[in-house]
N, C-alpha and C. Protein backbone atom coordinates (compact mmCIF):
# COMPACT_ATOMS: atom_id res chain seq x y z
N UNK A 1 83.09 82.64 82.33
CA UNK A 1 83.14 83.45 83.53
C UNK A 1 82.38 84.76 83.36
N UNK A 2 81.35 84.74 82.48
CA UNK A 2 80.15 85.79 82.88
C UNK A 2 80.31 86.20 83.61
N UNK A 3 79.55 85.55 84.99
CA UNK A 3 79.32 85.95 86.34
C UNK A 3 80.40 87.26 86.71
N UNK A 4 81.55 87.03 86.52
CA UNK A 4 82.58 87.90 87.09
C UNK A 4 82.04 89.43 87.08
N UNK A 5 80.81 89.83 85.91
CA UNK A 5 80.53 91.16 85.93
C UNK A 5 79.72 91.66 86.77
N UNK A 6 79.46 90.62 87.86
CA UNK A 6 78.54 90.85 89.15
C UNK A 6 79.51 91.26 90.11
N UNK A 7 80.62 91.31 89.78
CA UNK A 7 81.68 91.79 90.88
C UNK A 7 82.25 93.20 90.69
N UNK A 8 82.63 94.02 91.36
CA UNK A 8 82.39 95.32 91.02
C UNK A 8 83.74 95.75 92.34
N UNK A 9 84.48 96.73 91.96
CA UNK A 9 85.54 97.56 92.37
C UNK A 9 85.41 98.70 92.44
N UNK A 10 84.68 99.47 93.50
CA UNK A 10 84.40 101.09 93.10
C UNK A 10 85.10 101.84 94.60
N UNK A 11 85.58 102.62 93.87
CA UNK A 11 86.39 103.22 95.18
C UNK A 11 85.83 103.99 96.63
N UNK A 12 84.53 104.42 96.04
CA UNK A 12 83.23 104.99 97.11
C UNK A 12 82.58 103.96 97.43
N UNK A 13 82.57 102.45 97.52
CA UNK A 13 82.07 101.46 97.72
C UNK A 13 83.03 100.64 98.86
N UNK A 14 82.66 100.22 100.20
CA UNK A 14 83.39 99.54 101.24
C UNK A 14 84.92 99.73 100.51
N UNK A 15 85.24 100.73 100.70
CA UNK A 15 86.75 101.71 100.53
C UNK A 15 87.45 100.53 99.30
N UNK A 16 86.40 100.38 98.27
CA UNK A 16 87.45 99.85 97.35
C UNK A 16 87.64 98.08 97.14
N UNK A 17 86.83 97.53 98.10
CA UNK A 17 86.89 95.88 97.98
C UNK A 17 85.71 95.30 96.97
N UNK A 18 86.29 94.68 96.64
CA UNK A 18 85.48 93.67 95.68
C UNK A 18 84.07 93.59 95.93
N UNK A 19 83.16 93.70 95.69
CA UNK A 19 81.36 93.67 96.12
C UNK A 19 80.81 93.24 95.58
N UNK A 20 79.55 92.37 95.76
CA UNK A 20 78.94 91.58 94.60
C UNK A 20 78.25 93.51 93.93
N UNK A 21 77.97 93.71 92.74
CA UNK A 21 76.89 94.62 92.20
C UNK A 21 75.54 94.98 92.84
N UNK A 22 75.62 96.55 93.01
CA UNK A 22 74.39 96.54 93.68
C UNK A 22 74.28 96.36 95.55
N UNK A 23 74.95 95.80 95.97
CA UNK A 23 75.05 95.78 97.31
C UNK A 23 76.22 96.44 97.84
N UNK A 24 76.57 96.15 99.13
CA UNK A 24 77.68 96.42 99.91
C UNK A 24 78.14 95.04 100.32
N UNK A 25 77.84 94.33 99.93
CA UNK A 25 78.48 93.12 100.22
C UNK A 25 79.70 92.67 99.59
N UNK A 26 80.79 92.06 100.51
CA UNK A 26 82.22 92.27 99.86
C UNK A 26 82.30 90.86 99.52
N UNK A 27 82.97 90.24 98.58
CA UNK A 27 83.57 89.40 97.49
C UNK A 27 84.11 88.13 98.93
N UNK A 28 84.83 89.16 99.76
CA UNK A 28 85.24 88.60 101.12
C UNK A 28 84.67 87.69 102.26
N UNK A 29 83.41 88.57 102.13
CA UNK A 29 83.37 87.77 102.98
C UNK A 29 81.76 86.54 102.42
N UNK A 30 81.65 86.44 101.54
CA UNK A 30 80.64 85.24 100.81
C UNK A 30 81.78 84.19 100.76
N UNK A 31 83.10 84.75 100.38
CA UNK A 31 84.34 83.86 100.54
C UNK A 31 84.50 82.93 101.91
N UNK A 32 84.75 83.92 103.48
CA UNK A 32 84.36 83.43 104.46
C UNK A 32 83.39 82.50 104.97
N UNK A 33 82.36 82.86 104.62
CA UNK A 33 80.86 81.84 104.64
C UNK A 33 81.28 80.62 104.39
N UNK A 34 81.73 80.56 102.84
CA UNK A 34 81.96 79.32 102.17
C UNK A 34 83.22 78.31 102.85
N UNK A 35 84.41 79.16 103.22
CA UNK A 35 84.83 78.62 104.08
C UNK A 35 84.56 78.02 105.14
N UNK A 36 83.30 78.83 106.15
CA UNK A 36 82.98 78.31 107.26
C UNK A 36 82.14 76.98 107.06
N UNK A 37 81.71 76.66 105.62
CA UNK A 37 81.07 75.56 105.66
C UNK A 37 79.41 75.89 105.39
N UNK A 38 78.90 77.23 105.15
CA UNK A 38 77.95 77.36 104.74
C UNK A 38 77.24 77.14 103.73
N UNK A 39 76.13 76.44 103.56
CA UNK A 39 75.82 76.28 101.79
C UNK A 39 75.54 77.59 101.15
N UNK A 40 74.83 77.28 99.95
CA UNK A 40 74.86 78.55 99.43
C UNK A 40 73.09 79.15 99.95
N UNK A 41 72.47 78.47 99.56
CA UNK A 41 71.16 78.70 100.57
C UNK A 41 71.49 79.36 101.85
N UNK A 42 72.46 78.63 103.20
CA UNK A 42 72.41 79.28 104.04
C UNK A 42 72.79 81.04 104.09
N UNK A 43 73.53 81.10 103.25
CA UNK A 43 74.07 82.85 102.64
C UNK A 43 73.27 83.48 102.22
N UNK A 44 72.78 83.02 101.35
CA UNK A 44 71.56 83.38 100.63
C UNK A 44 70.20 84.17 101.72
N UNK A 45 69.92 83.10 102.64
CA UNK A 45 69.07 83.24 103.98
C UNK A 45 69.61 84.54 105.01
N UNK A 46 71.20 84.20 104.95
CA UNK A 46 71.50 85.39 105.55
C UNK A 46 71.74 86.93 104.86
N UNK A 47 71.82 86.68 103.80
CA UNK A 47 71.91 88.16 103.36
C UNK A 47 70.93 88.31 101.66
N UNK A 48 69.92 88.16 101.74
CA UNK A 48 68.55 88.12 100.93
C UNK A 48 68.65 88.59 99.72
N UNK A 49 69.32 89.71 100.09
CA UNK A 49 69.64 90.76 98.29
C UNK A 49 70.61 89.78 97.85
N UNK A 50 71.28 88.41 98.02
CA UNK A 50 72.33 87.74 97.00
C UNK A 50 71.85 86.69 96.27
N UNK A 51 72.13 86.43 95.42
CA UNK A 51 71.38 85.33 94.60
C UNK A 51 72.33 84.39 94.41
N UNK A 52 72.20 83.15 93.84
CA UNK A 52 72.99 81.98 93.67
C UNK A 52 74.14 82.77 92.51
N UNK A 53 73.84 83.08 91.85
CA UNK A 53 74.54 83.60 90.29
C UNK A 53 75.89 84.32 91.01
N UNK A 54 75.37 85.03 92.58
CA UNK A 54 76.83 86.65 92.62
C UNK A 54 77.36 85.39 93.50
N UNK A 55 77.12 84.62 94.19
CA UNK A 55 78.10 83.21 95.10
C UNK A 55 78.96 82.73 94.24
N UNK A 56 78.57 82.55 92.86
CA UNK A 56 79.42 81.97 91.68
C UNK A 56 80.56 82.91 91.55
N UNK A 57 79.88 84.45 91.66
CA UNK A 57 80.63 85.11 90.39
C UNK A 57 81.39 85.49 91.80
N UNK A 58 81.82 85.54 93.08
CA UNK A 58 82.28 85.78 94.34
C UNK A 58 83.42 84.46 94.13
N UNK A 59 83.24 83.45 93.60
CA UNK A 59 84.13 82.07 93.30
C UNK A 59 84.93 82.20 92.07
N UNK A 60 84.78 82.63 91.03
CA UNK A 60 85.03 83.09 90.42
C UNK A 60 86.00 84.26 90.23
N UNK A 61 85.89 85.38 90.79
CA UNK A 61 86.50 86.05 90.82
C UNK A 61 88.05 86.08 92.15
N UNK A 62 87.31 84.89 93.21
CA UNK A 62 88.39 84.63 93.66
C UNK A 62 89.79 83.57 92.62
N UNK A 63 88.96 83.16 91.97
CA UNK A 63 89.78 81.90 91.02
C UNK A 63 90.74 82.84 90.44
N UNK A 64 90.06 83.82 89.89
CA UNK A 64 90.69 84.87 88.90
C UNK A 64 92.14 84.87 89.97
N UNK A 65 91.84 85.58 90.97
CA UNK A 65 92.98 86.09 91.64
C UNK A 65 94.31 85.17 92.24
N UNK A 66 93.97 84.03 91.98
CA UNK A 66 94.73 83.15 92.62
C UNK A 66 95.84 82.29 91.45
N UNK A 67 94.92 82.57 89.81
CA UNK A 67 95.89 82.22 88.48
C UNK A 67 97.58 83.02 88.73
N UNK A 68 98.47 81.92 88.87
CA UNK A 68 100.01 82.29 89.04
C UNK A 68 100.23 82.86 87.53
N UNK A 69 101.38 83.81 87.85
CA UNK A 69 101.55 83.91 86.32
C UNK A 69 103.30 84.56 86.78
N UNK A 70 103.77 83.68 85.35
CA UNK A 70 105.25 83.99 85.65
C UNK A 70 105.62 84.86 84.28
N UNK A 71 106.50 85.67 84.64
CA UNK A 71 106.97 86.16 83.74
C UNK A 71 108.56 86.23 83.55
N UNK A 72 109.11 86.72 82.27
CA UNK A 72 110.65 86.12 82.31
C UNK A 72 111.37 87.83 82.38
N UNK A 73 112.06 87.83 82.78
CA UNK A 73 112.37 89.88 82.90
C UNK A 73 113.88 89.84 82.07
N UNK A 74 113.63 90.48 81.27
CA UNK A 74 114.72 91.10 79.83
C UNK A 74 116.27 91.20 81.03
């Protein structure tokens, strides 16, 4: 999970959401796209500054967020 370091959290950046590096583009909505059924080309076409690599690391970092984790409390 390389890729993940294309994802970036900065608080002066779209108030704090996930962004691929380098852009203003949020983690969110490449998420959306993919949902809507877009390939990655078509994203790509629509927003030029993204490359195949930050679509990964946008998948990726959603994966991250979705690992359950249980813990047992003392």
């Amino acid at each position: 999970m390389a890729g993940i370091q294309r994802v970036v959290l900065d608080p002066n950046i779209c108030h704090g959401k996930a962004c691929i590096k380098g852009t203003r583009i949020p983690v969110s909505l490449i998420l959306d796209e993919l949902a809507a059924g877009h390939s990655f080309d078509q994203i790509i076409d629509q927003y030029p500054s993204l490359v195949r690599e930050d679509i990964v690391a946008a998948i990726e970092y959603a994966s991250l967020l979705t690992k359950e984790r249980i813990e047992i409390l003392p």
